[in-house]
Protein backbone atom coordinates (compact mmCIF):
# COMPACT_ATOMS: atom_id res chain seq x y z
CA UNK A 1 -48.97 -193.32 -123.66
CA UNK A 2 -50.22 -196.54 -122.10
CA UNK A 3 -52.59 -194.88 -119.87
CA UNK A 4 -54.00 -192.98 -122.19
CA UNK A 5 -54.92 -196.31 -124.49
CA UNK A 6 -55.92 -197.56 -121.80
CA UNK A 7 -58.12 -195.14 -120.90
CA UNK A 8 -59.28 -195.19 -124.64
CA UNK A 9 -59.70 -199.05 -124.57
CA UNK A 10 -61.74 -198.35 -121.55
CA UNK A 11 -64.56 -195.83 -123.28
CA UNK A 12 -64.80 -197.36 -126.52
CA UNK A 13 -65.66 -200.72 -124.63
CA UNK A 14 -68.16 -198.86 -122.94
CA UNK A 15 -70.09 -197.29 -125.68
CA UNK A 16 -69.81 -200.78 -127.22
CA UNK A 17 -71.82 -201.62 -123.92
CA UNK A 18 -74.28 -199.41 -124.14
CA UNK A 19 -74.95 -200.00 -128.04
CA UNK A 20 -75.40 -203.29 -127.22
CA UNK A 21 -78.05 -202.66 -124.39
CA UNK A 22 -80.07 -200.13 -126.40
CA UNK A 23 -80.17 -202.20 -129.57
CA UNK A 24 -82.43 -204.57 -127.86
CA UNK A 25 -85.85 -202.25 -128.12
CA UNK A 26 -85.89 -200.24 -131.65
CA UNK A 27 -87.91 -197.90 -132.95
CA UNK A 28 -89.65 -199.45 -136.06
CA UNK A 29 -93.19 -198.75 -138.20
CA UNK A 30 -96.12 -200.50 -138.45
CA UNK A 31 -95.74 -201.90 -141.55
CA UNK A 32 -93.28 -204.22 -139.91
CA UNK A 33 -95.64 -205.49 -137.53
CA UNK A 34 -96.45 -209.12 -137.99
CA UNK A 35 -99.97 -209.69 -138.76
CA UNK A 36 -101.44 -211.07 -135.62
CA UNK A 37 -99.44 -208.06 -133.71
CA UNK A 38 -101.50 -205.46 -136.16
CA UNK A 39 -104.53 -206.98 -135.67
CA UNK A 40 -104.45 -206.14 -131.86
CA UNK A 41 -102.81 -202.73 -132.23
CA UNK A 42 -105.80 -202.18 -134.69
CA UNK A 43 -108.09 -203.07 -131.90
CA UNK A 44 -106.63 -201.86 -129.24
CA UNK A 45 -106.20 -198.54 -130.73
CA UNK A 46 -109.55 -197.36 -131.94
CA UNK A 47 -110.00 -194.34 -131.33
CA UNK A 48 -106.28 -193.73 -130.04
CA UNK A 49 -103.91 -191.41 -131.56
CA UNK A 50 -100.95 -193.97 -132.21
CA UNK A 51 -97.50 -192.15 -131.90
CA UNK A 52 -95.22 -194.97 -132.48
CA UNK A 53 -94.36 -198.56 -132.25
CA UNK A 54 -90.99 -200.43 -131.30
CA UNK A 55 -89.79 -204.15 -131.32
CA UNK A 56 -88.07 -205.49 -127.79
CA UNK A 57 -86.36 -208.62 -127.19
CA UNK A 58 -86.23 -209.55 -123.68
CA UNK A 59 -85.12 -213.15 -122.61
CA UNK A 60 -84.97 -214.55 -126.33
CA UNK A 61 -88.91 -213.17 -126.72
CA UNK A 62 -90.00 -210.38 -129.17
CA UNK A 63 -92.40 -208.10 -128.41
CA UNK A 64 -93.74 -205.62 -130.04
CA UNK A 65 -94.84 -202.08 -128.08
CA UNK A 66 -97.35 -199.82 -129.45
CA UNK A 67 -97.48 -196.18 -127.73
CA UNK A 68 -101.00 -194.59 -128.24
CA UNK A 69 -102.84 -191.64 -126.57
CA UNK A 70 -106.38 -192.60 -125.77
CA UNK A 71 -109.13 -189.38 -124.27
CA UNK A 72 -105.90 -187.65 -123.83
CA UNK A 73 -104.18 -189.82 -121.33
CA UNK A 74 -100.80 -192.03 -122.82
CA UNK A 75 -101.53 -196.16 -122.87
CA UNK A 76 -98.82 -198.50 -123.79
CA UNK A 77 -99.53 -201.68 -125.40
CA UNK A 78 -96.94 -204.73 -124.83
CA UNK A 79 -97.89 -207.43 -127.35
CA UNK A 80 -96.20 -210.93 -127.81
CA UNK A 81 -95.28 -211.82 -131.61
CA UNK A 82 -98.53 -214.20 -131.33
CA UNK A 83 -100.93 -210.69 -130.55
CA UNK A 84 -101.31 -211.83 -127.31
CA UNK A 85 -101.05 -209.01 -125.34
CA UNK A 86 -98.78 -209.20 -122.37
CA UNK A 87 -98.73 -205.92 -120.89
CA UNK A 88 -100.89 -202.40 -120.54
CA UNK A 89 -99.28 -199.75 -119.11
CA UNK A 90 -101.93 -197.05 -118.99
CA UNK A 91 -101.89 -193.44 -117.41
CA UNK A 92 -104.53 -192.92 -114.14
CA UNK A 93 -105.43 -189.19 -113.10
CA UNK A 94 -104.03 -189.52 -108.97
CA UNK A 95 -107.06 -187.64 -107.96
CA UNK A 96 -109.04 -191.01 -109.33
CA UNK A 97 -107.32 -193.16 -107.37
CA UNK A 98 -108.53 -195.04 -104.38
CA UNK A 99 -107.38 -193.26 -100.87
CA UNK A 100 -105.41 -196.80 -100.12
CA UNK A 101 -103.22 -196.40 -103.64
CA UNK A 102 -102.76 -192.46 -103.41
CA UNK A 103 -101.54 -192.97 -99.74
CA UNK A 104 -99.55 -195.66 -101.05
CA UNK A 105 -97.69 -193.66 -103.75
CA UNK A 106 -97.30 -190.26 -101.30
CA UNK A 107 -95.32 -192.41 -98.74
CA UNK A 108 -93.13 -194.08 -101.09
CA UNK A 109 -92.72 -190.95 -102.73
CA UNK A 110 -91.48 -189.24 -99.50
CA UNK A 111 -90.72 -185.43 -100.36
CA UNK A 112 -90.81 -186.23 -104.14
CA UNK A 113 -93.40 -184.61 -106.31
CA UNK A 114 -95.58 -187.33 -108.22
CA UNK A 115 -95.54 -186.34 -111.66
CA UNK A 116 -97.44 -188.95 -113.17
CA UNK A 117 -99.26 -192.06 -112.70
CA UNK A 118 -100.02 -195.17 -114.75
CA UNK A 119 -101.60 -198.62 -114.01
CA UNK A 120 -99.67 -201.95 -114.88
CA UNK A 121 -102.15 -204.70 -116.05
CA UNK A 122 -100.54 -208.07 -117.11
CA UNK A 123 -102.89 -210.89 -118.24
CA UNK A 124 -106.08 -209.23 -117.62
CA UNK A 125 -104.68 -208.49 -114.27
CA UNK A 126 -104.42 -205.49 -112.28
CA UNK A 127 -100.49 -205.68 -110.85
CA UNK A 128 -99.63 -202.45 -109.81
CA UNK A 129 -99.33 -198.75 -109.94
CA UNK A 130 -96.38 -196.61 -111.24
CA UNK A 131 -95.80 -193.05 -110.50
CA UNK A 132 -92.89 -190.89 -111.70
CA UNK A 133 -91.07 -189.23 -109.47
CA UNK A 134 -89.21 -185.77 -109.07
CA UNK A 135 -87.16 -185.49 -106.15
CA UNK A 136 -84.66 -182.64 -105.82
CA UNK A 137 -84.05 -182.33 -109.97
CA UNK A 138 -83.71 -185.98 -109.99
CA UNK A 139 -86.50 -188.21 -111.24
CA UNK A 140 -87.64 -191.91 -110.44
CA UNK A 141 -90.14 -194.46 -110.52
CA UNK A 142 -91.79 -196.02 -107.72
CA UNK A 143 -94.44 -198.67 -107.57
CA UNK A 144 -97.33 -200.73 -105.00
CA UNK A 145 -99.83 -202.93 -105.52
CA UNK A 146 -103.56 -203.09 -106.58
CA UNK A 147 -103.89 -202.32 -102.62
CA UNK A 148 -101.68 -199.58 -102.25
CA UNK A 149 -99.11 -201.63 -100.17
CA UNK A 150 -95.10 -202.26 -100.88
CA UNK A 151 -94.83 -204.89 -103.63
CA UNK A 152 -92.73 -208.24 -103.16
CA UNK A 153 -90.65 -207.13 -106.59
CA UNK A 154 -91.09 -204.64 -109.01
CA UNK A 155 -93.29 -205.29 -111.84
């Protein structure tokens, strides 16, 4: 009896756990966007198809993520409750990328099948690369630099 409430102790505080880690990015619609966040969704999606927005909290900040697909390719927007925007996350055909990046991604990669592959611009600033991985059923993320080389930490 014991180890069974235990047991039951121990998986309710884990879904507690991860309720508590999902709530902090919800789903929500752009009426609730502040005003200075829709003014840059409303420029930074012209001509985008928007397909939804949700509210983060990371560190004490809100932010405020708008998901959009521009010329067919996905671009995410991360905007600060001020509009500034603090993050673009925006998909890049490989094929386009520069020999240095693509050989970049295919050794990190290793036998893994690169599935997709998006740019990370924060401030204006080029930062990275991204490419989902598929590696035996199981699927990742890896990342390098502007340059194609190993990043210090992950963006």
């Amino acid at each position: 009896m014991i180890h069974r409430l235990s047991r039951n102790v121990i998986l309710v505080a884990g879904l507690i756990l991860v309720a508590t880690t999902s709530a902090q990015e919800k789903k929500i619609k752009r009426a609730d966007l502040p005003p200075a966040v829709e003014k840059t969704v409303a420029a930074q999606s012209a001509g985008a198809t928007v397909r939804g927005f949700s509210q983060e909290k990371e560190k004490g900040q809100v932010y405020y993520e708008a998901e959009m697909t521009v010329n067919g390719h996905s671009k995410d927007v991360l905007i600060d409750s001020n509009g500034a925007i603090v993050e673009v996350e925006e998909e890049v055909a490989f094929d386009a990328l520069a020999a240095p990046v693509k050989a970049g991604l295919q050794s990190k990669a290793g036998s893994g099948k690169i599935l997709k592959v998006e740019s990370i611009t924060k401030h204006d600033k080029l930062v990275a690369y991204e490419a989902k991985v598929t590696t035996n059923g199981k699927k990742s993320e890896i990342q390098v630099g502007p340059d194609g080389k190993p990043l210090d930490h992950e963006e």
